[in-house]
N, C-alpha and C. Protein backbone atom coordinates (compact mmCIF):
# COMPACT_ATOMS: atom_id res chain seq x y z
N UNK A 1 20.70 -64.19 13.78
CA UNK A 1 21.11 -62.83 13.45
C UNK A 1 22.64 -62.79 13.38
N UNK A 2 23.57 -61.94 12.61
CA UNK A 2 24.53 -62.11 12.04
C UNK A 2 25.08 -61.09 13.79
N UNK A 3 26.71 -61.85 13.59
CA UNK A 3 26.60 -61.85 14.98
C UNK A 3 27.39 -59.93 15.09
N UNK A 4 27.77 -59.59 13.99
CA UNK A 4 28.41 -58.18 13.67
C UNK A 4 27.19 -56.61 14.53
N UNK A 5 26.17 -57.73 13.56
CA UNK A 5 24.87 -56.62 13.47
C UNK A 5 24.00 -56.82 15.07
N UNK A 6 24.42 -57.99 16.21
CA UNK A 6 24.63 -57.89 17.55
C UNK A 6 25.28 -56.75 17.78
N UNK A 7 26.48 -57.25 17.94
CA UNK A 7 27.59 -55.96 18.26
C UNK A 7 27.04 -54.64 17.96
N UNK A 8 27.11 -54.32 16.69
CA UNK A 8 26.73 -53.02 16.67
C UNK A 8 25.74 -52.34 17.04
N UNK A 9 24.07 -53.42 17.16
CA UNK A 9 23.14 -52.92 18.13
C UNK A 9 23.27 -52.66 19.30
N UNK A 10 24.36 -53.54 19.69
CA UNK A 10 24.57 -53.24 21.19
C UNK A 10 25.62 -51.94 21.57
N UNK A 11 26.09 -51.63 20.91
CA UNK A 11 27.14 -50.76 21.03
C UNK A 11 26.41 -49.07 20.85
N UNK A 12 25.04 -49.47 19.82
CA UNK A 12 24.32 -48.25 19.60
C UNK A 12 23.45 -47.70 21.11
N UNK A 13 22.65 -49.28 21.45
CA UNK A 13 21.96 -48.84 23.00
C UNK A 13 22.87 -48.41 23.39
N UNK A 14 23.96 -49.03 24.07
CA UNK A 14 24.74 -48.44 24.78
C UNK A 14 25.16 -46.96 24.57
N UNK A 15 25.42 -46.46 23.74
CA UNK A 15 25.82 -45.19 23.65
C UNK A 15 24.60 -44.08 23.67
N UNK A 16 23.56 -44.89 23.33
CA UNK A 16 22.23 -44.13 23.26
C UNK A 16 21.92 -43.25 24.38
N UNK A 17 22.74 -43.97 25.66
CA UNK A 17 22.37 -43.21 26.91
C UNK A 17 23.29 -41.91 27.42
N UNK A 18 23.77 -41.57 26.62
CA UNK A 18 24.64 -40.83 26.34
C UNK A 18 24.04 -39.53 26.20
N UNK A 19 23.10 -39.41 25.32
CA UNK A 19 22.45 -37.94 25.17
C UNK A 19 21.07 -37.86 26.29
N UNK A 20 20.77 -38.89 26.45
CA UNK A 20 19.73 -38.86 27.60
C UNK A 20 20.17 -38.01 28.67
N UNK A 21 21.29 -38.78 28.72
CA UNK A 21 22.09 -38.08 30.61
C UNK A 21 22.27 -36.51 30.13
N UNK A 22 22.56 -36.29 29.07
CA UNK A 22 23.21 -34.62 29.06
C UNK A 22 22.40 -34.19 28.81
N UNK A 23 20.93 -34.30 28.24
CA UNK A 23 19.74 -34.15 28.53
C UNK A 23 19.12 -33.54 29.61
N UNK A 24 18.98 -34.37 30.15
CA UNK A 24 18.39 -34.47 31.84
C UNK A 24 19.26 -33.62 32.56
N UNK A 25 20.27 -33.32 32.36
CA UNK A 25 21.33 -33.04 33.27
C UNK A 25 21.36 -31.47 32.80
N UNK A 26 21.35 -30.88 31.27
CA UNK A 26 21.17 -29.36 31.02
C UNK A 26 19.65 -29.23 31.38
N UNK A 27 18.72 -29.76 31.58
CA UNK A 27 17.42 -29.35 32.39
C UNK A 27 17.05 -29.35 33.61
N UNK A 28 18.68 -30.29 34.34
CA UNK A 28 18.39 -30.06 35.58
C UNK A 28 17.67 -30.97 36.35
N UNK A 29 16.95 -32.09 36.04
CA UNK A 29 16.32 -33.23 35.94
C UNK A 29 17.20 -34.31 36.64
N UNK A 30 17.71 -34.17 37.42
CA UNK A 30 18.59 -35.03 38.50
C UNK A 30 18.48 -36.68 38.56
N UNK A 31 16.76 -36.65 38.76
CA UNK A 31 16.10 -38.10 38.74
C UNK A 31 16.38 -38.68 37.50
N UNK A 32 16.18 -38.20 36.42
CA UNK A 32 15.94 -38.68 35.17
C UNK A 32 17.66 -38.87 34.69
N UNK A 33 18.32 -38.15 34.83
CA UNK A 33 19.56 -38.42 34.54
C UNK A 33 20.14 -39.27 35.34
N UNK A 34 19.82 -39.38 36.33
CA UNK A 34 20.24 -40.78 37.15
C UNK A 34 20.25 -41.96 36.70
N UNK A 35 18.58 -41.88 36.47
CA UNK A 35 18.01 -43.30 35.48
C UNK A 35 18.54 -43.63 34.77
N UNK A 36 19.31 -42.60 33.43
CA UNK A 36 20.09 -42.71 32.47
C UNK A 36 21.40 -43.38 32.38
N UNK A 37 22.12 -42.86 33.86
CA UNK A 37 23.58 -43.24 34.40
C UNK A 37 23.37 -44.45 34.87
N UNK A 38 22.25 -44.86 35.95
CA UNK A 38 22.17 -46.19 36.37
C UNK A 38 22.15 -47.45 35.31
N UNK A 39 21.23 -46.68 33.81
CA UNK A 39 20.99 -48.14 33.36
C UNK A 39 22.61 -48.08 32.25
N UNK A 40 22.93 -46.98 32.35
CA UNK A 40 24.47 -47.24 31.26
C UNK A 40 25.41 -48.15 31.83
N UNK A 41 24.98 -47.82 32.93
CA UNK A 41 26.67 -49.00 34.27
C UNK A 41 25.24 -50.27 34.39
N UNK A 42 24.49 -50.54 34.39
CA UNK A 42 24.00 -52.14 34.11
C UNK A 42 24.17 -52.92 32.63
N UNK A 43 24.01 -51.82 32.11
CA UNK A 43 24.16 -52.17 30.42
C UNK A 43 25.96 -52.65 30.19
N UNK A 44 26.84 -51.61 30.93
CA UNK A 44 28.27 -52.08 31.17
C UNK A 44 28.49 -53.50 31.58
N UNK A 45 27.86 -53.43 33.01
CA UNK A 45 28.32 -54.85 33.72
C UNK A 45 27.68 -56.05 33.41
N UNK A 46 26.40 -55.58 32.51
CA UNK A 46 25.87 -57.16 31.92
C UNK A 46 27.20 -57.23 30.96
N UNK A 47 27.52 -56.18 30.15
CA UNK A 47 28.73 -56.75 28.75
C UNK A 47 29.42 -57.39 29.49
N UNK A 48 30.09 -57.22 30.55
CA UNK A 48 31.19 -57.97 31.20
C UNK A 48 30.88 -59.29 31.45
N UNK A 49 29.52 -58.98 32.51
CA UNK A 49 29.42 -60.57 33.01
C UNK A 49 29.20 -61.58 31.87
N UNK A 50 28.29 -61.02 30.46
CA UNK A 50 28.31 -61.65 29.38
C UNK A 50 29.38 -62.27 28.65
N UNK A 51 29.99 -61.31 28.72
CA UNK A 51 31.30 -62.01 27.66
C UNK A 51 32.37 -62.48 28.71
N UNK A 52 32.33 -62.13 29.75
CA UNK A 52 33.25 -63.18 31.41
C UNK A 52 32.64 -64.48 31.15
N UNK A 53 31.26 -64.48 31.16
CA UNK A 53 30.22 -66.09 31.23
C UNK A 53 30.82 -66.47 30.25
N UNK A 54 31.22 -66.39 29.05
CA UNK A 54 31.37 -66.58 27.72
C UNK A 54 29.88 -66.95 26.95
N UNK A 55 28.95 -66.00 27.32
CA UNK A 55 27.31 -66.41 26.89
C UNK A 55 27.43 -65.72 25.22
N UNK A 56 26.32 -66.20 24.49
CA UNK A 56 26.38 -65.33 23.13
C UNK A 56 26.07 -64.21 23.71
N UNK A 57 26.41 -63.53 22.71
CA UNK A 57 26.28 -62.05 22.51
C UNK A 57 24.76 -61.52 22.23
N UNK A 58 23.86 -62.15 21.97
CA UNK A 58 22.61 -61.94 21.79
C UNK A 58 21.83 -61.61 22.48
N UNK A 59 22.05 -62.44 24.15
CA UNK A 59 22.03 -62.39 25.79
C UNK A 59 21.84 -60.66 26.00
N UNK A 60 22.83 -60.05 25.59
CA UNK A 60 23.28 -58.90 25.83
C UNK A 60 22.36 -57.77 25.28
N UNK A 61 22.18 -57.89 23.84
CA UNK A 61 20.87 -57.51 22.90
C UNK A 61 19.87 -57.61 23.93
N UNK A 62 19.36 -58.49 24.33
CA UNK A 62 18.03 -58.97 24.74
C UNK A 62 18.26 -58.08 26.21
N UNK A 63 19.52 -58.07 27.05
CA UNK A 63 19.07 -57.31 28.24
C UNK A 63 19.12 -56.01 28.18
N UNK A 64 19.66 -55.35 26.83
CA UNK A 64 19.84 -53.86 26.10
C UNK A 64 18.29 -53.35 26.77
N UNK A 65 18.10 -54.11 25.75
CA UNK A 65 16.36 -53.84 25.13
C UNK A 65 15.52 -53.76 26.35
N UNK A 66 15.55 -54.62 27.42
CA UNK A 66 15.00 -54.73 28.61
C UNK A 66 15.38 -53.66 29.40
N UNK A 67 16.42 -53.43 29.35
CA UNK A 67 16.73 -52.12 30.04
C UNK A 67 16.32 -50.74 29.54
N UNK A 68 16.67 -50.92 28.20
CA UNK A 68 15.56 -49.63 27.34
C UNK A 68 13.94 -49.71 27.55
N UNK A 69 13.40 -50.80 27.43
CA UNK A 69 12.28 -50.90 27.40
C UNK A 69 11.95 -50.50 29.53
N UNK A 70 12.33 -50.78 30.34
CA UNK A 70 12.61 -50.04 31.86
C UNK A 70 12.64 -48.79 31.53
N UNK A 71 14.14 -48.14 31.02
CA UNK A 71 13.87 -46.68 30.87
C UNK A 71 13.03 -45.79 30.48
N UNK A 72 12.52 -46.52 28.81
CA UNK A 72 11.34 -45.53 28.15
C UNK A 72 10.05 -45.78 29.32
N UNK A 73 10.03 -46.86 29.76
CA UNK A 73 8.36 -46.76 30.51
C UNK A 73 8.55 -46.05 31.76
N UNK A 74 10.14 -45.54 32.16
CA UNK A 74 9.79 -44.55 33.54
C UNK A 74 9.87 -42.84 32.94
N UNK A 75 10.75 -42.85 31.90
CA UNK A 75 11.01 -41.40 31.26
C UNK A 75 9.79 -40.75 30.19
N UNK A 76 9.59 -41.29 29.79
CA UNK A 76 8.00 -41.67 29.09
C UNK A 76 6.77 -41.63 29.46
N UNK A 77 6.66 -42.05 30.89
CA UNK A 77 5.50 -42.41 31.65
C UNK A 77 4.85 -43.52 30.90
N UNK A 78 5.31 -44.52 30.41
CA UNK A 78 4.45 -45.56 29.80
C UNK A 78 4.05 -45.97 31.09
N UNK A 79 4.62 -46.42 31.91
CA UNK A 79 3.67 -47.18 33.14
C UNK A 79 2.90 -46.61 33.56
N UNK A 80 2.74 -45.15 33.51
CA UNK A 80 1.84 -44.62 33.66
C UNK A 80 0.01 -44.37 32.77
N UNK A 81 0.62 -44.78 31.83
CA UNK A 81 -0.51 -44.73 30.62
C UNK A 81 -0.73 -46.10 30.44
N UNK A 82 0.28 -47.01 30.43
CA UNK A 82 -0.59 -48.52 30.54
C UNK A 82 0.16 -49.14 31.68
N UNK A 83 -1.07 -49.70 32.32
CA UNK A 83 -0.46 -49.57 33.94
C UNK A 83 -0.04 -51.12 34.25
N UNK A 84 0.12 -52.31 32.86
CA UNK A 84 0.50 -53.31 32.98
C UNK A 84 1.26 -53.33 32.41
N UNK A 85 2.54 -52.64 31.88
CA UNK A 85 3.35 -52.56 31.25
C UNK A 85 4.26 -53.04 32.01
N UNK A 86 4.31 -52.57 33.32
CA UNK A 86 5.87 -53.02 34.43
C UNK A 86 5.35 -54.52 34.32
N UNK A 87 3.88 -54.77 34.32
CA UNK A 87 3.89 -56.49 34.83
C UNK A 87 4.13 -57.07 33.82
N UNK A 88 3.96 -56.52 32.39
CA UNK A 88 4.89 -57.45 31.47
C UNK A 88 6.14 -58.04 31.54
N UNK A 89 6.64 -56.52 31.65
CA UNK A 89 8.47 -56.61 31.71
C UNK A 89 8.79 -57.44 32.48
N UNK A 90 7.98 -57.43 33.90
CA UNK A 90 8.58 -58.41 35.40
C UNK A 90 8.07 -59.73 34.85
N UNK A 91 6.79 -60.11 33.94
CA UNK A 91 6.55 -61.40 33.67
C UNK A 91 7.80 -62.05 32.64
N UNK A 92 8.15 -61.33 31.51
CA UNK A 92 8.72 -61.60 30.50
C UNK A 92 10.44 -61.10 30.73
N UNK A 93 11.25 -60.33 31.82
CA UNK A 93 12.36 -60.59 31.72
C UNK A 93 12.61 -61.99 32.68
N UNK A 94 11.99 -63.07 33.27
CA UNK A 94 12.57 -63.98 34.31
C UNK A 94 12.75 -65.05 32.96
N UNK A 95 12.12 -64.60 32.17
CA UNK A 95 11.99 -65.89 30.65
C UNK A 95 13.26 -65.59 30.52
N UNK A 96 14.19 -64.48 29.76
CA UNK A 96 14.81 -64.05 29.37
C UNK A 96 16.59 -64.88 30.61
N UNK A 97 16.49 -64.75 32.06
CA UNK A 97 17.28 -65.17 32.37
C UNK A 97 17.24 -66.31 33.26
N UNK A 98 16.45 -66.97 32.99
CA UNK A 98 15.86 -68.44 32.95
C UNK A 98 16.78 -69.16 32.24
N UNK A 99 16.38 -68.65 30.83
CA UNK A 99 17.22 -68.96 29.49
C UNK A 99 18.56 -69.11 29.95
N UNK A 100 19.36 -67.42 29.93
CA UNK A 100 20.50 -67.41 30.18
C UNK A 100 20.92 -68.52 31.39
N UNK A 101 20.76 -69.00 32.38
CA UNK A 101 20.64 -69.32 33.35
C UNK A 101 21.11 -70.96 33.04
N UNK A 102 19.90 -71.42 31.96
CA UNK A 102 20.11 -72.91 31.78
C UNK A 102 21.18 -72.80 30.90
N UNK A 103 21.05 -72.13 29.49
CA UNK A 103 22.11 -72.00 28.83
C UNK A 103 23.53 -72.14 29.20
N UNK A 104 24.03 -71.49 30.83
CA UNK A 104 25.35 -71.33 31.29
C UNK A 104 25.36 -73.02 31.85
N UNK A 105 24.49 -72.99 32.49
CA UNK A 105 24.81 -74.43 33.69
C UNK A 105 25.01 -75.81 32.18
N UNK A 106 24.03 -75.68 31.34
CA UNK A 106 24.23 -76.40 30.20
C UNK A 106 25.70 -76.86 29.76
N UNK A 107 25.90 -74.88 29.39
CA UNK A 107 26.87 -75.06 28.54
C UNK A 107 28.60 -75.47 29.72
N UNK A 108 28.22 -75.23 30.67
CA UNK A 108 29.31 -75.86 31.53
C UNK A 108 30.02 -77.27 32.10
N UNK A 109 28.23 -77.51 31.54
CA UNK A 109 28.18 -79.23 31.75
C UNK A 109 27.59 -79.46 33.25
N UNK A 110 26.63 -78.80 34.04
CA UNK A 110 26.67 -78.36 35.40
C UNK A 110 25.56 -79.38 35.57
N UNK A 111 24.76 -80.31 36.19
CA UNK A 111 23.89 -80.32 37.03
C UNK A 111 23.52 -79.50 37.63
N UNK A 112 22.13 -78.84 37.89
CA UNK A 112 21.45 -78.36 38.66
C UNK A 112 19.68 -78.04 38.93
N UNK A 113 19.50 -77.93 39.89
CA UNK A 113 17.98 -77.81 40.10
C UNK A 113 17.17 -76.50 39.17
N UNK A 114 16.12 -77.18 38.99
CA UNK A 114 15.58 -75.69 38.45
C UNK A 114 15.17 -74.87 39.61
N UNK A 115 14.79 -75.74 40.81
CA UNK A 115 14.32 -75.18 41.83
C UNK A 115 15.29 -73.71 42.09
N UNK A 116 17.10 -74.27 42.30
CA UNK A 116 17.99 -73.43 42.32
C UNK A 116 17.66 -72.56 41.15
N UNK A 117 17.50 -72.47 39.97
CA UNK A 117 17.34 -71.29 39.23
C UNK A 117 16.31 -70.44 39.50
N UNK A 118 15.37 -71.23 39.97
CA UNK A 118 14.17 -70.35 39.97
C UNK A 118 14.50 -69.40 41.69
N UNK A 119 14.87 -69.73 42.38
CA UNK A 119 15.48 -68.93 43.60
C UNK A 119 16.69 -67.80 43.12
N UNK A 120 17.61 -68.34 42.18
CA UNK A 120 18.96 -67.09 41.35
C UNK A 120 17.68 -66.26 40.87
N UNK A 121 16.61 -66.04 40.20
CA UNK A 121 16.06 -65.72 39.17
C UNK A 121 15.38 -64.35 40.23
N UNK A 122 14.58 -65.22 41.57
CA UNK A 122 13.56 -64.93 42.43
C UNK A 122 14.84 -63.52 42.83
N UNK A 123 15.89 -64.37 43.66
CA UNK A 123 16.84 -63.06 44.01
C UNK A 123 17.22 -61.68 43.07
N UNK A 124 17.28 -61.93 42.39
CA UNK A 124 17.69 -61.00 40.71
C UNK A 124 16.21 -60.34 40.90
N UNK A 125 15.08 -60.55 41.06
CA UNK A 125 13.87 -59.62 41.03
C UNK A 125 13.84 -58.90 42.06
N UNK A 126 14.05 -59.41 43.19
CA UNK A 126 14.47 -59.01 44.66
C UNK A 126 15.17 -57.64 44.57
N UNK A 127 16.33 -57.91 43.91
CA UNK A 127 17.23 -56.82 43.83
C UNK A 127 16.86 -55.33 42.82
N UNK A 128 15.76 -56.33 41.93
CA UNK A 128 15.50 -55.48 41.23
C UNK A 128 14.38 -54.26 41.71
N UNK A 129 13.80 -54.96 42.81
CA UNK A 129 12.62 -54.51 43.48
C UNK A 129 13.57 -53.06 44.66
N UNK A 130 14.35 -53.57 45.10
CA UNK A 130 15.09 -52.90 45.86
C UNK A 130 15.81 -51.61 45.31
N UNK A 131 16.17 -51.48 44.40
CA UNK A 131 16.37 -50.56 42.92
C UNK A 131 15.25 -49.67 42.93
N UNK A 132 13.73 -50.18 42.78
CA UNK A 132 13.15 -48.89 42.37
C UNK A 132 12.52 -48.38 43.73
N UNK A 133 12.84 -49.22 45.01
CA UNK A 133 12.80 -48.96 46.53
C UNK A 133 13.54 -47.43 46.26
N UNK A 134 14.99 -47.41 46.33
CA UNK A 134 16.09 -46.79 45.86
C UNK A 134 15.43 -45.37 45.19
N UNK A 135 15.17 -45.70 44.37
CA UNK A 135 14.65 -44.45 43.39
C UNK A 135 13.56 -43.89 44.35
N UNK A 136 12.95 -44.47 44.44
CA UNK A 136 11.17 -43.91 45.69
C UNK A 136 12.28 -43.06 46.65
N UNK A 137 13.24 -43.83 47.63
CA UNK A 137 13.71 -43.00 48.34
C UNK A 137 14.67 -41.67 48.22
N UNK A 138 15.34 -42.31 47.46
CA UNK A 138 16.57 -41.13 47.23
C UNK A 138 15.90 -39.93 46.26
N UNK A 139 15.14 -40.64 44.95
CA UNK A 139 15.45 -39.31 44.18
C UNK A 139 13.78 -38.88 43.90
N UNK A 140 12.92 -39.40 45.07
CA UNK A 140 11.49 -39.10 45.18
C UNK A 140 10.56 -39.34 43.68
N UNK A 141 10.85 -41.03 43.43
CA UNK A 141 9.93 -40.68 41.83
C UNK A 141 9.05 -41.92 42.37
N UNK A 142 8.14 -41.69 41.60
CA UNK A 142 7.12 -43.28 42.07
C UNK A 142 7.30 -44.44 41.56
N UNK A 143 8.32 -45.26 41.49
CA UNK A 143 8.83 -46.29 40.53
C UNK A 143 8.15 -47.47 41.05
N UNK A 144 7.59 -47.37 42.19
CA UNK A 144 6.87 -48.60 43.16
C UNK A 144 5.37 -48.22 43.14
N UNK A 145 4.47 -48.51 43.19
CA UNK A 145 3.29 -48.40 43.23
C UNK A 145 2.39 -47.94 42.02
N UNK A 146 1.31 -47.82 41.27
CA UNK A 146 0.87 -47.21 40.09
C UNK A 146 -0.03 -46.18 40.86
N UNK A 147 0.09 -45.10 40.48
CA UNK A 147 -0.28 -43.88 40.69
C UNK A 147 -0.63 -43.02 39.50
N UNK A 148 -1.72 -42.89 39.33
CA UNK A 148 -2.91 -42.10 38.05
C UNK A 148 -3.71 -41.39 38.53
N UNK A 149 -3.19 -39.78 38.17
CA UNK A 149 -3.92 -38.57 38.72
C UNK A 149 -4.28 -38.28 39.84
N UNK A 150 -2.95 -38.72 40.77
CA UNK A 150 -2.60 -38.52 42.09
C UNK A 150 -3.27 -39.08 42.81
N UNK A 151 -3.80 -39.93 42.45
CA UNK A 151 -4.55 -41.29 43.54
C UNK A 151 -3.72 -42.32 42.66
N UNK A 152 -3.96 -43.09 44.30
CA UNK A 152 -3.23 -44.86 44.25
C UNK A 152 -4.24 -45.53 43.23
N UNK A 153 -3.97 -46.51 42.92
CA UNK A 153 -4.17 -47.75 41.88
C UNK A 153 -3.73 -48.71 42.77
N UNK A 154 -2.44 -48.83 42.74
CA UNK A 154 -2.07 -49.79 43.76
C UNK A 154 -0.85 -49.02 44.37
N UNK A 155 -0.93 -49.76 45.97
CA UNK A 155 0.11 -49.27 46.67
C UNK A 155 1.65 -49.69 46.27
N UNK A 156 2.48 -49.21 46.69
CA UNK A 156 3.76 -49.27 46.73
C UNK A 156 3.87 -51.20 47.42
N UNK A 157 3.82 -51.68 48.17
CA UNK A 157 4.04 -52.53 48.68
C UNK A 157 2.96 -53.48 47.64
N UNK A 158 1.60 -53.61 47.02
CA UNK A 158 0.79 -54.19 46.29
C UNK A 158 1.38 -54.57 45.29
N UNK A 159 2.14 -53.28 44.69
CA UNK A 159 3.05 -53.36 43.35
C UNK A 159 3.90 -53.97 43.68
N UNK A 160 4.86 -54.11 44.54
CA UNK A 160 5.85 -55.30 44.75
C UNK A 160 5.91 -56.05 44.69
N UNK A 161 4.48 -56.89 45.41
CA UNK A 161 4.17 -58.37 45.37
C UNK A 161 3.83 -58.65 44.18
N UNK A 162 2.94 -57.76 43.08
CA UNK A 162 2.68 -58.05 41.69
C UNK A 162 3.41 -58.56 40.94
N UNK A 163 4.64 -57.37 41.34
CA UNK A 163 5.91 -57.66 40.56
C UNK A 163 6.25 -58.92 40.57
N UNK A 164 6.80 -59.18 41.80
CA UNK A 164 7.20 -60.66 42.34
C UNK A 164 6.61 -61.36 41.72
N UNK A 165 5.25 -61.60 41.87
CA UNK A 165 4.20 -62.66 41.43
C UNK A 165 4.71 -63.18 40.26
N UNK A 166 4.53 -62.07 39.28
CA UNK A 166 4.72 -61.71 37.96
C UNK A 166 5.94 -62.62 37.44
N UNK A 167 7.00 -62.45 38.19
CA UNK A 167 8.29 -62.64 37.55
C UNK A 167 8.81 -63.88 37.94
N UNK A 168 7.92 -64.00 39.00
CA UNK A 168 8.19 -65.80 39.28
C UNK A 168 6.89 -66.95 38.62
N UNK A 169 6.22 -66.27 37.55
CA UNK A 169 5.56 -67.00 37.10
C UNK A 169 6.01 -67.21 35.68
N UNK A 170 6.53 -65.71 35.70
CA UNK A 170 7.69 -66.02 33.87
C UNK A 170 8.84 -66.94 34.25
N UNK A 171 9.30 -67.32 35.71
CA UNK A 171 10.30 -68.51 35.82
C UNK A 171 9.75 -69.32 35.82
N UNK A 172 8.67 -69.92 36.32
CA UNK A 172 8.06 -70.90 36.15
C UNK A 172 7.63 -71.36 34.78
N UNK A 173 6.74 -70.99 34.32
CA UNK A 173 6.71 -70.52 32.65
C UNK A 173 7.83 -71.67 31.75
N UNK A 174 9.19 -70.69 32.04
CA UNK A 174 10.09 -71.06 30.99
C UNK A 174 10.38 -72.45 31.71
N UNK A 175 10.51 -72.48 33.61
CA UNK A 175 11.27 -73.52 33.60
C UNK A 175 9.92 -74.97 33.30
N UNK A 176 8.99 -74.76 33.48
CA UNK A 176 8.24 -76.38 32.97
C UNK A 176 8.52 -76.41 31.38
N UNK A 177 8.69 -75.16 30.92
CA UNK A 177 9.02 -75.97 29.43
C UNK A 177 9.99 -76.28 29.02
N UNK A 178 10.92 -75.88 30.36
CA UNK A 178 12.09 -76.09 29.53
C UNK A 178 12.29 -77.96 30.32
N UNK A 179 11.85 -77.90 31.27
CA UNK A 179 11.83 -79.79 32.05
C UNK A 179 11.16 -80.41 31.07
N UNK A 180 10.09 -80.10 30.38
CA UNK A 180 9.79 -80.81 29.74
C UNK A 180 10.01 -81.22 28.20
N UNK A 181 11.05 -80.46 27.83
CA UNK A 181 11.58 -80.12 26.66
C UNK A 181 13.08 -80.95 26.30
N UNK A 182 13.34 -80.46 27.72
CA UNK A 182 15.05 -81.42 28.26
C UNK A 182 14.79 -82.93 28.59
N UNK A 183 13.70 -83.07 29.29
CA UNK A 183 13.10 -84.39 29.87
C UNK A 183 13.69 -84.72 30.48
N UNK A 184 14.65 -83.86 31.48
CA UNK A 184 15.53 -84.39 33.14
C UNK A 184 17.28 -84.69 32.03
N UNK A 185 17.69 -84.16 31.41
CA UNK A 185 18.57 -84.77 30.92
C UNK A 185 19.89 -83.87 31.25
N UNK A 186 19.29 -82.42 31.37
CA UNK A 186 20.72 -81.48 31.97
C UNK A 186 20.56 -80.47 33.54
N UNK A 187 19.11 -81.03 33.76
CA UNK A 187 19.28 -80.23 34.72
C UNK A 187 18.19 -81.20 35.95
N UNK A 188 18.03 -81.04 37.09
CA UNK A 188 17.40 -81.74 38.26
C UNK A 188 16.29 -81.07 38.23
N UNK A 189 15.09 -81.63 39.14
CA UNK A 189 14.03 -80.71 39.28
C UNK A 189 14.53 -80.39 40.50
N UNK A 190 14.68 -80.57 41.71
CA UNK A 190 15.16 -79.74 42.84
C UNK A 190 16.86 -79.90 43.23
């Protein structure tokens, strides 16, 4: 993809969150405009750490989208209407910085374990898990557990481990193909 028409996708998410927040915010919607503000300052500090890493710009696209695709399924209620939607996202973003992950140590010239990536990867879900902890507590929304017509599906703590499960099997995933793809040549198995 032409690397202009990056940029400018990315520059569009980014600003996209822009009418969300003033949105939420003339209705009064506190939670929801939060969501909006939280993912604009992640969408910020990935640009940074992206272009600090010196990673392509595409990296950035791809965590846009992940972060949009987070927002629409809590503002939306998609997780609510398809209730494997979060376990996609948690299966299919650890692919996503797996990638990034080997890509940097690669492109640095680094030795390292995948074992170590797959623990950077494990922590990064961790944190991510702790985030919608965050939201449950502070701004009372159900971002942890699946809840359909006011009964549980799964608990808050069930959904966590899913998550987890989930997202350390999309590291796993990318990293055997990627050992077996590299054949031990840039990175260790432990």
């Amino acid at each position: 993809m032409n690397k202009m028409v990056v940029k400018l996708l990315n520059w569009i998410l980014l600003l996209a969150y822009t009418p969300g927040m003033i949105f939420f915010l003339i209705k009064g919607n506190i939670a929801y405009s939060s969501i909006f503000i939280i993912a604009f300052l992640a969408s910020l500090i990935s640009s940074f750490f992206i272009k600090h890493k010196k990673l392509p710009e595409y990296y950035l696209l791809f965590v846009n989208l992940f972060i949009w695709a987070d927002l629409i399924g809590e503002v939306f209620r998609v997780y609510y209407i398809f209730i494997y939607y979060d376990k996609i996202l948690h299966f299919i973003v650890p692919l996503l910085l797996a990638e990034m992950a080997t890509f940097y140590f690669r492109m640095k010239k680094v030795r390292i374990g995948l074992a170590h990536i797959f623990m950077m990867i494990m922590g990064i879900l961790a944190l991510f898990e702790m985030y919608e902890y965050t939201l449950d507590y502070l701004l009372h929304m159900t971002a942890m557990g699946v809840l359909i017509n006011s009964s549980w599906v799964m608990s808050p703590l069930a959904d966590t481990m899913a998550d987890l499960a989930c997202g350390a099997l999309g590291a796993i995933v990318f990293l055997i193909i990627y050992w077996i793809k590299d054949k031990g040549k840039h990175l260790n198995f432990i």
